[in-house]
Protein backbone atom coordinates (compact mmCIF):
# COMPACT_ATOMS: atom_id res chain seq x y z
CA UNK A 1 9.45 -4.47 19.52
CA UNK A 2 12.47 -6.97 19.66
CA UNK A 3 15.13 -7.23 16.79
CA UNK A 4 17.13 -10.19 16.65
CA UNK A 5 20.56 -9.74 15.41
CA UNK A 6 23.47 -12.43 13.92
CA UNK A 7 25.83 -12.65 11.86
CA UNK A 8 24.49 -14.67 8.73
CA UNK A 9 28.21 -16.19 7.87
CA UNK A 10 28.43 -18.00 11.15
CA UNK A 11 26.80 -21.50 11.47
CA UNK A 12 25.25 -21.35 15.37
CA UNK A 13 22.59 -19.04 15.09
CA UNK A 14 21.65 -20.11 11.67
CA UNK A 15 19.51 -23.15 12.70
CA UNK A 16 17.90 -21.83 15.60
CA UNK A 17 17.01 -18.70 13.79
CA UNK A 18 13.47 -20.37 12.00
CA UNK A 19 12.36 -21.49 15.42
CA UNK A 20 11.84 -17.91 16.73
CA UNK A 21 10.86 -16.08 13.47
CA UNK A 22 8.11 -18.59 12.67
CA UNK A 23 6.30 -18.79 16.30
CA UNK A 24 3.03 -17.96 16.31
CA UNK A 25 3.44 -15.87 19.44
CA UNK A 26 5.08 -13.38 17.21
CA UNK A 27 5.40 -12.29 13.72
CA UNK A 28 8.22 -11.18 11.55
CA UNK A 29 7.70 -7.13 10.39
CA UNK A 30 10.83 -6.49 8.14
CA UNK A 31 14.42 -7.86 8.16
CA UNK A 32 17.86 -6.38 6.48
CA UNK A 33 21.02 -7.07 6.11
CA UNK A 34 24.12 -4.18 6.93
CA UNK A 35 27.31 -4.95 5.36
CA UNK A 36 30.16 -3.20 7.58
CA UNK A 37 33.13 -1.69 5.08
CA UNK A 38 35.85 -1.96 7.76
CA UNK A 39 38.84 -3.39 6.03
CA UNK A 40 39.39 -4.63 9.71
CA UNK A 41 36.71 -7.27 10.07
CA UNK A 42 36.39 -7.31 6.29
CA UNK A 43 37.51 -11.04 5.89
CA UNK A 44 35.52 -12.08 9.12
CA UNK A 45 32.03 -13.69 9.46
CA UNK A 46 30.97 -10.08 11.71
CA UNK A 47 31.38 -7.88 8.58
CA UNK A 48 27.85 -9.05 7.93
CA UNK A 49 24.80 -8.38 10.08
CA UNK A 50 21.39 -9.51 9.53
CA UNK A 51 18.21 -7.57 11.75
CA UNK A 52 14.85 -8.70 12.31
CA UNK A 53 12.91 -7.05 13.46
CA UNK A 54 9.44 -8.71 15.09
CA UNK A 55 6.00 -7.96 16.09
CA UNK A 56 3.37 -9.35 18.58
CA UNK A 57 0.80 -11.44 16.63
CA UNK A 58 -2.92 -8.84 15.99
C-alpha cells in the first residue's frame, strides 16, 4: 500500500502529482492533509504535508 507524500506549497511535485494518482495501474483510497504547528518551519512550504494514500486497481 504506497502513500505518496509532498508538500502542497512547493511547485515541483505539484504537476507530476496527477500523472501517478490517475494511472490505471492503481487507484487513489483516501488522501489528507497534516498541518505541522512548529513555529520553526511555520513560514516554510514543509509546514504543510499532503498523504495519499493508493491502492492496486480490483
Amino acid at each position: 500500500m504506497p502513500i505518496l507524500d509532498h508538500a502542497p506549497e512547493l511547485d515541483r511535485p505539484a504537476p507530476q502529482l496527477p500523472s501517478i494518482v490517475e494511472r490505471r495501474a492503481i487507484s487513489l483510497h483516501r488522501s489528507f492533509e497534516l498541518v505541522v504547528g512548529d513555529e520553526e518551519i511555520a513560514d516554510t512550504a514543509f509546514a504543510s504535508r499532503r498523504f495519499h494514500n493508493l491502492l492496486p486497481p480490483n
